[in-house]
C-alpha atoms as a PDB file:
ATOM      1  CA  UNK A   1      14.254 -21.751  -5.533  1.00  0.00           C
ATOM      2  CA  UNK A   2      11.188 -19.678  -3.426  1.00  0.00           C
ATOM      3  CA  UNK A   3       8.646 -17.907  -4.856  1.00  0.00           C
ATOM      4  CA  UNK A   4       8.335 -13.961  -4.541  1.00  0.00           C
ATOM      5  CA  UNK A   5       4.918 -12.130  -4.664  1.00  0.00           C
ATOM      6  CA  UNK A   6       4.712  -8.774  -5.821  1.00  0.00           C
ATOM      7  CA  UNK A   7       1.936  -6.144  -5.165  1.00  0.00           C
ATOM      8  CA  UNK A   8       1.083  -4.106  -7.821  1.00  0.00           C
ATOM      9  CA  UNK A   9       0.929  -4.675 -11.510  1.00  0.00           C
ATOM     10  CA  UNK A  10       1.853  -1.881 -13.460  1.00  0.00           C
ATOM     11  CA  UNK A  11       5.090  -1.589 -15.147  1.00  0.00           C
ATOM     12  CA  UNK A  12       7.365  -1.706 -11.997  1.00  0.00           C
ATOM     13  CA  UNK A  13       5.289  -4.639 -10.751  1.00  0.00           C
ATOM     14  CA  UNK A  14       5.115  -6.564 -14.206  1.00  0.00           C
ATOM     15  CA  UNK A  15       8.637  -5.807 -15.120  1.00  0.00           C
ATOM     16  CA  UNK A  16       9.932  -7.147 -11.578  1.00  0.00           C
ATOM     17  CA  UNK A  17       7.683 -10.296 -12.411  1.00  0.00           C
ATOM     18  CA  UNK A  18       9.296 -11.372 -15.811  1.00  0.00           C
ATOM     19  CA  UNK A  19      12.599 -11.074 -14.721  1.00  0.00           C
ATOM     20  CA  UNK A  20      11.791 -12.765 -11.263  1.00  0.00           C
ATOM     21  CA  UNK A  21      10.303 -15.746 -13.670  1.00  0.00           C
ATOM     22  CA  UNK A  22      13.045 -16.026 -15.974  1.00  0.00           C
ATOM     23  CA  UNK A  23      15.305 -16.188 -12.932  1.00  0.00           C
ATOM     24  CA  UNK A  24      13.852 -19.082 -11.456  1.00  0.00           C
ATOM     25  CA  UNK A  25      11.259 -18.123  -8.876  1.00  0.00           C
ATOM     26  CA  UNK A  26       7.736 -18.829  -8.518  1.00  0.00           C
ATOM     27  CA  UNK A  27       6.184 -15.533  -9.135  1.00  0.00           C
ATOM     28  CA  UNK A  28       2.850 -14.310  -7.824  1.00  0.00           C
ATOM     29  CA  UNK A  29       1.398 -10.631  -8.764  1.00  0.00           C
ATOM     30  CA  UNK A  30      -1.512  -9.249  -6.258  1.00  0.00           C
ATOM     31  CA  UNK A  31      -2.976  -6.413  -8.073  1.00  0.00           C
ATOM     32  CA  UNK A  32      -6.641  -4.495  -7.946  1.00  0.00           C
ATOM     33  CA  UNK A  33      -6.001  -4.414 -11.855  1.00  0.00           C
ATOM     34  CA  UNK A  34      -6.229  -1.615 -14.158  1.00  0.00           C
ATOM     35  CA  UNK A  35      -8.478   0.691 -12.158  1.00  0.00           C
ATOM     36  CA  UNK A  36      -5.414   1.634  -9.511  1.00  0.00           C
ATOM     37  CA  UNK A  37      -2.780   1.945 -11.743  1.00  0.00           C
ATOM     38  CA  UNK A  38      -1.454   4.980 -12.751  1.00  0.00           C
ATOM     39  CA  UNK A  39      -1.888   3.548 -16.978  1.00  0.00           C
ATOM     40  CA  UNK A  40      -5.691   3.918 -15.914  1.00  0.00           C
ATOM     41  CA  UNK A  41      -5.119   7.874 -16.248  1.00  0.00           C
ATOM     42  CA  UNK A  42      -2.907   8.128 -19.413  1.00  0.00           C
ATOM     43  CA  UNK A  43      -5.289   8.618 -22.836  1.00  0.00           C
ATOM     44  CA  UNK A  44      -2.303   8.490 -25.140  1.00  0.00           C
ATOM     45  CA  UNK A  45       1.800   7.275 -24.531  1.00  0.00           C
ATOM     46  CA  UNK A  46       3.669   7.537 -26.911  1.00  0.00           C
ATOM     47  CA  UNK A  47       7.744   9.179 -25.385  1.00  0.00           C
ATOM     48  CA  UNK A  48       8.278   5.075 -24.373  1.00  0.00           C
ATOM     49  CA  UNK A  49      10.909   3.116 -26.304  1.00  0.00           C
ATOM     50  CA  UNK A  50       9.655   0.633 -29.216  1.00  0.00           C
ATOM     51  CA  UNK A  51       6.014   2.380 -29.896  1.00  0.00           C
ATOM     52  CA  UNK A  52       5.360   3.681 -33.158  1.00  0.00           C
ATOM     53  CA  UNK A  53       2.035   5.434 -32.738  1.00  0.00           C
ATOM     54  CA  UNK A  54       0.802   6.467 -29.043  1.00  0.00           C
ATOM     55  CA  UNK A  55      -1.281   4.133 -27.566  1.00  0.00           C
ATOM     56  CA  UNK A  56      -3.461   4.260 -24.291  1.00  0.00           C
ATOM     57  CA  UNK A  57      -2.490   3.364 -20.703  1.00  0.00           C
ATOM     58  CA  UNK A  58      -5.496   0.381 -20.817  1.00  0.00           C
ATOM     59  CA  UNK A  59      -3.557  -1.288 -23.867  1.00  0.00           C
ATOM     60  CA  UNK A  60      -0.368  -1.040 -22.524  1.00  0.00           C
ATOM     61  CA  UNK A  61      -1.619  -1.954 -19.607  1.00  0.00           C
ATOM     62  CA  UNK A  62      -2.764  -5.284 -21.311  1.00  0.00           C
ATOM     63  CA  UNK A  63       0.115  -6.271 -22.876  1.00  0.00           C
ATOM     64  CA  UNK A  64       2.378  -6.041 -20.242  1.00  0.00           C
ATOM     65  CA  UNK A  65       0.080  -8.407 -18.409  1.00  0.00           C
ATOM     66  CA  UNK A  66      -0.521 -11.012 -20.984  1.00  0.00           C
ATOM     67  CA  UNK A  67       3.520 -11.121 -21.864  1.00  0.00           C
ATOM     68  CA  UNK A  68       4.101 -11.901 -18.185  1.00  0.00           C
ATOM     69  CA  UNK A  69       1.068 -14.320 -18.282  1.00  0.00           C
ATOM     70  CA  UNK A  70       2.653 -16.371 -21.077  1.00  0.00           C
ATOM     71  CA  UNK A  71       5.841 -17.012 -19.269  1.00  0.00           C
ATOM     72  CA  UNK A  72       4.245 -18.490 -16.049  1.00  0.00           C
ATOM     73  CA  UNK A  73       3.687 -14.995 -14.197  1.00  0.00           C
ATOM     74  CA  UNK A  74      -0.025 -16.092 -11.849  1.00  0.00           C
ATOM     75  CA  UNK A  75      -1.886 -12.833 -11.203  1.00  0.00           C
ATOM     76  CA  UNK A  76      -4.432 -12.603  -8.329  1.00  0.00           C
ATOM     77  CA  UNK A  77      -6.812 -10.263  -8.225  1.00  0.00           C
ATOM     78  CA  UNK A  78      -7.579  -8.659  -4.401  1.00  0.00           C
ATOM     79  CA  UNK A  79      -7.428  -5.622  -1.820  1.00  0.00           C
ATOM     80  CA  UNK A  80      -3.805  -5.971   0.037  1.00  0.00           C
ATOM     81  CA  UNK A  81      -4.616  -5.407   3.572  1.00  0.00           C
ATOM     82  CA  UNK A  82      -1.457  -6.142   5.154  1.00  0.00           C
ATOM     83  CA  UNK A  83       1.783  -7.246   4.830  1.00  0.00           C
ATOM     84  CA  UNK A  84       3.490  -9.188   7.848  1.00  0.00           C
ATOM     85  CA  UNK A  85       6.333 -11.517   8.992  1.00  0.00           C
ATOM     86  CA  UNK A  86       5.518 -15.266   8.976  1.00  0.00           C
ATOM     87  CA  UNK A  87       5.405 -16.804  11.960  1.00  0.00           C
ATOM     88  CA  UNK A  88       8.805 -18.079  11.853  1.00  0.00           C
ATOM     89  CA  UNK A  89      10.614 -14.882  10.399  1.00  0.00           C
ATOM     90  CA  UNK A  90      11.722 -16.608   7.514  1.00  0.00           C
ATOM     91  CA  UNK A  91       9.683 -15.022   4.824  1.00  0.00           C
ATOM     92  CA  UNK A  92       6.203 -12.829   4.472  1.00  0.00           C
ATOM     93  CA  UNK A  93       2.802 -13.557   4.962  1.00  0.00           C
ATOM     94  CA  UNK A  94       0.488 -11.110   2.117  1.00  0.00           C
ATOM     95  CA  UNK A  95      -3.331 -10.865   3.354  1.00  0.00           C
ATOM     96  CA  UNK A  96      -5.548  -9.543   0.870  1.00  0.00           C
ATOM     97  CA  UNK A  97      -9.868  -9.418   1.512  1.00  0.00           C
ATOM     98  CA  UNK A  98     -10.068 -12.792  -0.476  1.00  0.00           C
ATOM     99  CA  UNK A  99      -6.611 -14.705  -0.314  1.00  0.00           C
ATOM    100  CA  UNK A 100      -3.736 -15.246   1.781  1.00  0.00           C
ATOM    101  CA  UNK A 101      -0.775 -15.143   0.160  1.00  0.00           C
ATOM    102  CA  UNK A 102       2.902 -17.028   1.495  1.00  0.00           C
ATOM    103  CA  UNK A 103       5.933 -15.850   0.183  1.00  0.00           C
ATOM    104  CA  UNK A 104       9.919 -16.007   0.649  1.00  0.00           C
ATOM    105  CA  UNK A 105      10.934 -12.604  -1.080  1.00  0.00           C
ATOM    106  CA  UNK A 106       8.371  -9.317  -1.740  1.00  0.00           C
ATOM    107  CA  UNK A 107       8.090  -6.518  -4.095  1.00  0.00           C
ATOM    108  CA  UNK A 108       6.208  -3.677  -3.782  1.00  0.00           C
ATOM    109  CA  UNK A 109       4.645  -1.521  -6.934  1.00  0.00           C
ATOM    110  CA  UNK A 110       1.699  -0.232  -6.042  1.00  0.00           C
ATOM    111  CA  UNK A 111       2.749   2.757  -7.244  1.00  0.00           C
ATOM    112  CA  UNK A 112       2.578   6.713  -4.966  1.00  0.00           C
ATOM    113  CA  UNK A 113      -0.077   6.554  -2.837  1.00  0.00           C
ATOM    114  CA  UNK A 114      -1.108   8.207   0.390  1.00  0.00           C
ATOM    115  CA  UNK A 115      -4.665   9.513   0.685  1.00  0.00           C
ATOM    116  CA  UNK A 116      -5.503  11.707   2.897  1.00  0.00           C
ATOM    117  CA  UNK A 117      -7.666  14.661   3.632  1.00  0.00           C
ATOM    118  CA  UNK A 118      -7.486  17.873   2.323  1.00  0.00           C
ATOM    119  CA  UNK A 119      -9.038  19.799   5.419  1.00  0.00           C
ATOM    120  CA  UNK A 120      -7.527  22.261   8.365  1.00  0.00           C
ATOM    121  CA  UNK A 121      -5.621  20.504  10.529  1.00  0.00           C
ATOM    122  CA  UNK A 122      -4.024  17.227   8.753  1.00  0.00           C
ATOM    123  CA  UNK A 123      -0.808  18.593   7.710  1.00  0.00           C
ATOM    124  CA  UNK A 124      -0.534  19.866  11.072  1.00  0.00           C
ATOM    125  CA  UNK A 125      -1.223  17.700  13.625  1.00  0.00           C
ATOM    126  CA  UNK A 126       0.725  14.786  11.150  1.00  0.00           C
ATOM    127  CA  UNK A 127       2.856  12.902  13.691  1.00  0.00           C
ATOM    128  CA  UNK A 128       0.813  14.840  17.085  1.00  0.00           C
ATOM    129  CA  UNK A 129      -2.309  12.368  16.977  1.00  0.00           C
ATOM    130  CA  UNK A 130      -2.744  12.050  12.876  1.00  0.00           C
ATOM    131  CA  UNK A 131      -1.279   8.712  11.768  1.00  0.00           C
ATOM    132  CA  UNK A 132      -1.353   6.699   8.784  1.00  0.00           C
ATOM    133  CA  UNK A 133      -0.566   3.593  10.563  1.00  0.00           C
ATOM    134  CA  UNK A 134      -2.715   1.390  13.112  1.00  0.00           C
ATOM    135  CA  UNK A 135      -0.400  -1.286  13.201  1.00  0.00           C
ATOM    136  CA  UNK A 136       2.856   1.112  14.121  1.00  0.00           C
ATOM    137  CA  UNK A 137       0.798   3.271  16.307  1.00  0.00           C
ATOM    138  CA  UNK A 138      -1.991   1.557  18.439  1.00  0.00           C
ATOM    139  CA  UNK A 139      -0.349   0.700  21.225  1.00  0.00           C
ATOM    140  CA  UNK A 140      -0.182   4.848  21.611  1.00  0.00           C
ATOM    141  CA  UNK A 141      -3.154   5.256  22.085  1.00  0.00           C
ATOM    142  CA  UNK A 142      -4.336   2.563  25.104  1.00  0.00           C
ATOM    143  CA  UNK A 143      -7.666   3.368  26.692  1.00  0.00           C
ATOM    144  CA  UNK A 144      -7.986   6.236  24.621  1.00  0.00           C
ATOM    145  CA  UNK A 145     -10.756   7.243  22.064  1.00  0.00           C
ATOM    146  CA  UNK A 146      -8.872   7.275  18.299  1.00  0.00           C
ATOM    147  CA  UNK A 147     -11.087   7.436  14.813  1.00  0.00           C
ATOM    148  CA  UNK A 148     -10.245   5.627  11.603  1.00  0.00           C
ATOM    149  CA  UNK A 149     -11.152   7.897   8.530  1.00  0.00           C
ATOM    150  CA  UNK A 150     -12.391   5.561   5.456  1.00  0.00           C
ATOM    151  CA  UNK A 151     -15.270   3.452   4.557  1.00  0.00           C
ATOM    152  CA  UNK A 152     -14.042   0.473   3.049  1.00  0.00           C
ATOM    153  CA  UNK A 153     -12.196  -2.879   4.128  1.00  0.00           C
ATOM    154  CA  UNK A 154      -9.051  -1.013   4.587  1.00  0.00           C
ATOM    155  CA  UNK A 155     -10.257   1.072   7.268  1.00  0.00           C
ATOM    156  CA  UNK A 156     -12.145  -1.493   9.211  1.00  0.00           C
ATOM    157  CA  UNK A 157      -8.951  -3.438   8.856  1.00  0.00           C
ATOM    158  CA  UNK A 158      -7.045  -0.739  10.205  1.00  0.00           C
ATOM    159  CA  UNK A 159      -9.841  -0.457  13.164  1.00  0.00           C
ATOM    160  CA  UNK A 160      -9.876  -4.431  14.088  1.00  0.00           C
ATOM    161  CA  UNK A 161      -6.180  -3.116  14.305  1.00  0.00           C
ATOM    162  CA  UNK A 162      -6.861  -0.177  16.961  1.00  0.00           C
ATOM    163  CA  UNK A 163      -9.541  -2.477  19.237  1.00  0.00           C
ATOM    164  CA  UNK A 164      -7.205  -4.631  21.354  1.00  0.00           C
ATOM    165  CA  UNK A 165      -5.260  -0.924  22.556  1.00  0.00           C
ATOM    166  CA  UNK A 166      -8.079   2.117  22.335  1.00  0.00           C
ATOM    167  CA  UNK A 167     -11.304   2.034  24.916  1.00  0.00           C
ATOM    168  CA  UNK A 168     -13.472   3.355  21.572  1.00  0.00           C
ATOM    169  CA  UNK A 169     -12.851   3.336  18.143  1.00  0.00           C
ATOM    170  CA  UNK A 170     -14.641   4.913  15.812  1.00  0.00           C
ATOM    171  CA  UNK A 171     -15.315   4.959  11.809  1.00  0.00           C
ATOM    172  CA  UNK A 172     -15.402   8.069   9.823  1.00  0.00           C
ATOM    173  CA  UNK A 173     -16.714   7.530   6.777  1.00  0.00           C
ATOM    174  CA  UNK A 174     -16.623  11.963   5.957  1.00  0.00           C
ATOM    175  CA  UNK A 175     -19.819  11.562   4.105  1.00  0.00           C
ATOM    176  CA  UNK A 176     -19.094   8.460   2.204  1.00  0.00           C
ATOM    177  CA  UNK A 177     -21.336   5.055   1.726  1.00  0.00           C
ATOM    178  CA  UNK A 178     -19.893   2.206   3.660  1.00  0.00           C
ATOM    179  CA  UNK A 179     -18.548  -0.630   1.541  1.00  0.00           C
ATOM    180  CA  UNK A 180     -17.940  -3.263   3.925  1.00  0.00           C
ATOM    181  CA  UNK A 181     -20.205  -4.698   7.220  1.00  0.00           C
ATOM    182  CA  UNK A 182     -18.508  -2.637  10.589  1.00  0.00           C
ATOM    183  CA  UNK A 183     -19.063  -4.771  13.567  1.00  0.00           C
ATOM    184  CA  UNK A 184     -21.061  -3.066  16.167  1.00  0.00           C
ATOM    185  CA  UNK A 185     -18.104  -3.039  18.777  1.00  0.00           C
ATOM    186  CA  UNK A 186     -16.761  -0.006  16.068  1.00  0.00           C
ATOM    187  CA  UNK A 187     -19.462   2.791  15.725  1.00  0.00           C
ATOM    188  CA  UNK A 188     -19.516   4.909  12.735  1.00  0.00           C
ATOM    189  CA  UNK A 189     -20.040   8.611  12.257  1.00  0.00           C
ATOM    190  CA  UNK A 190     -21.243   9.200   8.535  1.00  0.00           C
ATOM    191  CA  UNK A 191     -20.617  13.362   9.218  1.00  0.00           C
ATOM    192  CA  UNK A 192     -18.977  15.119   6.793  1.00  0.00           C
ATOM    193  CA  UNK A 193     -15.626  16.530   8.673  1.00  0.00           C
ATOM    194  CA  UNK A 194     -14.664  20.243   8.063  1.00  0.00           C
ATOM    195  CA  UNK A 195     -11.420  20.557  10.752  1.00  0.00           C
ATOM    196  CA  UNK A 196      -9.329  18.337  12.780  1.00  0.00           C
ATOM    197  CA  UNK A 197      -8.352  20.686  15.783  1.00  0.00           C
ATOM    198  CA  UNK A 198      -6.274  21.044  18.747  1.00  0.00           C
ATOM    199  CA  UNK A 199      -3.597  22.688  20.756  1.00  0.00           C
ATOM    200  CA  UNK A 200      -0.419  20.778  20.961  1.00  0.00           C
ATOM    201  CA  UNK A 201      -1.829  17.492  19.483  1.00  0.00           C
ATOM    202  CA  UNK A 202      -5.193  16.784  18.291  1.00  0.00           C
ATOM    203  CA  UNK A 203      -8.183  16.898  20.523  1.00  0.00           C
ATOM    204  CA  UNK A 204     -11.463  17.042  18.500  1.00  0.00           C
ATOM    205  CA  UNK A 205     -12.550  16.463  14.940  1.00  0.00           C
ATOM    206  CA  UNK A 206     -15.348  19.639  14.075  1.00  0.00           C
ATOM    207  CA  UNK A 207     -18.225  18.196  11.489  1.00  0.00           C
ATOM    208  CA  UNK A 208     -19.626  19.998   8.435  1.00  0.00           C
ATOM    209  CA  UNK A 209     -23.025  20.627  10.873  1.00  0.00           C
ATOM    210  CA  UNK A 210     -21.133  22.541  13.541  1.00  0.00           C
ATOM    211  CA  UNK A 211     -21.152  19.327  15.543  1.00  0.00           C
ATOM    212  CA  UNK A 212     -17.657  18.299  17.199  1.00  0.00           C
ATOM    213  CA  UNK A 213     -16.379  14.929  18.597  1.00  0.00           C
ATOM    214  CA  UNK A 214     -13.392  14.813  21.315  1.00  0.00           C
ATOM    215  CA  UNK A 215     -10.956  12.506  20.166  1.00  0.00           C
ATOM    216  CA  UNK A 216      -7.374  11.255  21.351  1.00  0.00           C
ATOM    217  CA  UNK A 217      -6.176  10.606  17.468  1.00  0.00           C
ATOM    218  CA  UNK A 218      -7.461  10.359  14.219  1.00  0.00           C
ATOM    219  CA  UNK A 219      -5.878   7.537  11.685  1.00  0.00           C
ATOM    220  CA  UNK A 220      -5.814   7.798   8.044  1.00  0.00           C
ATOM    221  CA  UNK A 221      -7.245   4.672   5.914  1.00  0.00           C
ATOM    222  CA  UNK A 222      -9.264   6.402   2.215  1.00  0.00           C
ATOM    223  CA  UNK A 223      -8.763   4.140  -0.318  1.00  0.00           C
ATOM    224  CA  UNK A 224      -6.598   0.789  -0.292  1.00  0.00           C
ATOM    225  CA  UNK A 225      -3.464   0.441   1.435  1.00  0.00           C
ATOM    226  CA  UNK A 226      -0.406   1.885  -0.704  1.00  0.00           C
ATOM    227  CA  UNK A 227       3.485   0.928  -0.716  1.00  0.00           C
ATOM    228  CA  UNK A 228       4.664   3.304   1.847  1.00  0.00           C
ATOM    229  CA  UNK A 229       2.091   2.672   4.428  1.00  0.00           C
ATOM    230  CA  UNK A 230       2.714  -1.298   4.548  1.00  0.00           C
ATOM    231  CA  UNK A 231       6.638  -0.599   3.869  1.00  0.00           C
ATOM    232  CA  UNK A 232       6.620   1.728   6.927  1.00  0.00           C
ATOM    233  CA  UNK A 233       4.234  -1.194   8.903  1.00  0.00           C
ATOM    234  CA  UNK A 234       6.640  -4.009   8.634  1.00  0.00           C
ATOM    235  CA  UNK A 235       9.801  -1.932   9.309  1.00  0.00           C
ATOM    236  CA  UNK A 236      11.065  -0.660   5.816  1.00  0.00           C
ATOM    237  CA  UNK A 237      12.675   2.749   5.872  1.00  0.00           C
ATOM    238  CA  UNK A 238      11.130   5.845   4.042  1.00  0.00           C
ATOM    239  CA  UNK A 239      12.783   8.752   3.054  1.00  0.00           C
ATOM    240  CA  UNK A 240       9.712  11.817   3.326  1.00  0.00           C
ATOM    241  CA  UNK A 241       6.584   9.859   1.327  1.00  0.00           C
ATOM    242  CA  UNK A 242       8.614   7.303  -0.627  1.00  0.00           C
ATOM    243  CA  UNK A 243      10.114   3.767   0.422  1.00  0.00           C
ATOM    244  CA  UNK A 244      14.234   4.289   0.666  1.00  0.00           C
ATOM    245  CA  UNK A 245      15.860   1.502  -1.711  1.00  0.00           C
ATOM    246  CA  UNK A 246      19.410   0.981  -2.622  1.00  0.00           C
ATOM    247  CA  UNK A 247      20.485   0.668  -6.332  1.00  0.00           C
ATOM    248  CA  UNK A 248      19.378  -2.731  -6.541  1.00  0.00           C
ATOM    249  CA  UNK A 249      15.474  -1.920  -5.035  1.00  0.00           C
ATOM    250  CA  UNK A 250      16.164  -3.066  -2.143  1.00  0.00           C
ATOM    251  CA  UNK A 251      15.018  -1.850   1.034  1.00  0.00           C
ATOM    252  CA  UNK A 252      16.187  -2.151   4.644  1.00  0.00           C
ATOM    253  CA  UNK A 253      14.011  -5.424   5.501  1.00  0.00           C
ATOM    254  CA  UNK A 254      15.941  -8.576   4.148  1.00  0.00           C
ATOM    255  CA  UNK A 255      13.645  -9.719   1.793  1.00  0.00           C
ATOM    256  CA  UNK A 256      11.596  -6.745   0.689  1.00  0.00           C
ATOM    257  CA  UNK A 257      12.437  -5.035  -2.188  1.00  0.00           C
ATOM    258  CA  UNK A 258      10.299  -1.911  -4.233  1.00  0.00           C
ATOM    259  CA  UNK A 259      10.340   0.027  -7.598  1.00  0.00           C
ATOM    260  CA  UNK A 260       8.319   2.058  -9.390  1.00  0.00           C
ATOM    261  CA  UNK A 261       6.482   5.314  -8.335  1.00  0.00           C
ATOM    262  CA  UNK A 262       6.419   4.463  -4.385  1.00  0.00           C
ATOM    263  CA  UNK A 263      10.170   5.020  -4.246  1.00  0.00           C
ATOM    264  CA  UNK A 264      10.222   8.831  -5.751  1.00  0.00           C
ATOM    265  CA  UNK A 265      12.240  10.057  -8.539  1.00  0.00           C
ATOM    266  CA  UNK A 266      11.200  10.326 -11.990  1.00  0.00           C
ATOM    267  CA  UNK A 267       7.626   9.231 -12.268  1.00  0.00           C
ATOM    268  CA  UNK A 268       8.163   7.563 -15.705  1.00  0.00           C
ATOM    269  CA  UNK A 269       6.947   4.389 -17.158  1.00  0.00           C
ATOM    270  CA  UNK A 270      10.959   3.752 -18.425  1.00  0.00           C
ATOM    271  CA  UNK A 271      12.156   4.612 -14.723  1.00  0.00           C
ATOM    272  CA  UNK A 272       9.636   2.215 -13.371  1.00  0.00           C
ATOM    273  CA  UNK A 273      10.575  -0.738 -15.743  1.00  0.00           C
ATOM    274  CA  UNK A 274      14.408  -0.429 -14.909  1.00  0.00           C
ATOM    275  CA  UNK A 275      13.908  -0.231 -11.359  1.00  0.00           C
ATOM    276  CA  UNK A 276      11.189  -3.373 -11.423  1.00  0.00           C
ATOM    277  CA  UNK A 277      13.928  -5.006 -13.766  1.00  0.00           C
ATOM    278  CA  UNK A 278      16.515  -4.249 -10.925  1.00  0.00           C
ATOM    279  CA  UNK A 279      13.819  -5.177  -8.026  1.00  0.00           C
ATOM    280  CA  UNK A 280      13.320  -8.650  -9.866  1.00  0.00           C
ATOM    281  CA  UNK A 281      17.252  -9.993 -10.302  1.00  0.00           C
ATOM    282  CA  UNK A 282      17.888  -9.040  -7.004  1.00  0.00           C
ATOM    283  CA  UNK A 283      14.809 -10.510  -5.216  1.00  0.00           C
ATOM    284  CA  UNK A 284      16.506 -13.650  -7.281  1.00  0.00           C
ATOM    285  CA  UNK A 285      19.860 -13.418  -6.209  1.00  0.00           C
ATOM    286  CA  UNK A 286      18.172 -12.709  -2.451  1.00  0.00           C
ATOM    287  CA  UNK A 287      16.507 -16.182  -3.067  1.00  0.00           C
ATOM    288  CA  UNK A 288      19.254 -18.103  -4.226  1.00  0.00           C
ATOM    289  CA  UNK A 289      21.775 -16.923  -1.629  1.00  0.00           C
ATOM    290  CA  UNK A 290      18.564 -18.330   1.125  1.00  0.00           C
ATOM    291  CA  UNK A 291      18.895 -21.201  -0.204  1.00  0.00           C
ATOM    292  CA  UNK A 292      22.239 -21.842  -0.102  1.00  0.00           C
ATOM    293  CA  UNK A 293      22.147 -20.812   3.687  1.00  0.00           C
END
């Protein structure tokens, strides 16, 4: 039939897996585990359908993994990076830090995530030189001098990204350790930043230390890369913060579906199994009419 992969396993992301599998497809999770999902914050559930005495996030967390284990569900464990076209157009190409993932239908369930910076000037200048997005937004900023804020493999992804446009680009890790090797064609500012300032659009970020670097445009990248920033990369329409689906999960790009917390609503564990539920039949239905042609 094809095989779907689906980024993120919490309940949206497990839930769209088990009724992907029982409808046919091959059915690949990417997930960072435990640690990034929302269940890693919740001591005690116990308003869900079918428990009798609360239990923690981690244990639910569990069980919803090894139930879509023992129906055929593979789980791979990895930092998405990005999430592209294949070279045909006929289907998706996943890149994580370790694997490479192929696949004819994907879900996203990472969950609502958008890190950013809670300093003077983001909100602001969001849209007039702040962006969230090196792959939408690079080509903006040729010959120009643009900084990536983030330390790990997401922001030097998001850098590699902003070379082939920008004359300099440049790391801010805002006082954090880096995690990954930075090639020395990127240099990196360690500085704590205190305001990203301007007049119309952004022109300088100012440092902790007084200390202020001229810039062209700063791009978000804390963290790991969320739903809405690789929905928005490869096309898929957002409405505000969240990924716009129809009833069914899915979104504007044929193909790519979401559910869970990264579409808005309700941020329940029951709304995110319905819609991953509803994300799953149709990513099978979007299969099976492919193959028929």
């Amino acid at each position: 039939m094809g095989n779907v992969v689906i980024i993120g396993s919490g309940p949206a992301g497990v839930s769209a897996a088990l009724y992907a599998r029982r409808g046919g497809a091959e059915v690949t999770v990417l997930s960072k585990g435990l640690s990034l999902s929302g269940l890693a914050k919740a001591e005690k559930i116990e308003n869900y359908y079918g428990l009798s005495a609360p239990v923690s996030g981690a244990e639910l967390y569990a069980r919803g993994i090894e139930g879509a284990k023992n129906i055929g569900v593979e789980f791979v464990e990895d930092e998405l990076l990005s999430l592209m076209f294949n070279d045909t157009f006929t289907g998706f190409k996943v890149t994580g830090k370790e694997h490479v993932l192929n696949a004819d239908s994907v879900i996203l369930a990472t969950g609502a995530y958008r890190q950013s910076l809670n300093i003077p000037g983001v909100k602001e200048f969001e849209g007039r030189g702040i962006s969230y997005c090196a792959t939408c937004d690079a080509f903006f900023y040729r010959g120009k001098t643009v900084a990536v804020v983030g330390a790990g493999v997401y922001a030097l992804h998001e850098a590699q990204a902003l070379l082939t446009h920008a004359a300099q680009v440049i790391m801010l890790t805002n006082g954090a350790e880096l995690a990954t090797e930075i090639p020395p064609e990127i240099r990196v500012c360690t500085a704590k930043i205190a305001v990203i300032d301007g007049d119309k659009r952004v022109e300088k970020v100012v440092f902790a230390d007084g200390t202020a670097l001229k810039l062209d445009g700063v791009f978000m990248a804390l963290g790991t890369a969320g739903s809405t920033a690789i929905a928005k990369k490869i096309g898929a329409q957002l409405e505000g913060n969240n990924i716009k689906i129809d009833a069914h999960g899915a979104t504007n790009v044929p193909g790519l579906f979401a559910a869970g917390d990264c579409t808005g609503g309700l941020l329940q564990i029951a709304k995110a199994v319905y819609q991953g539920a509803e994300a799953g039949l149709a990513a099978v239905r979007y299969l099976r009419a492919k193959k028929q042609g």
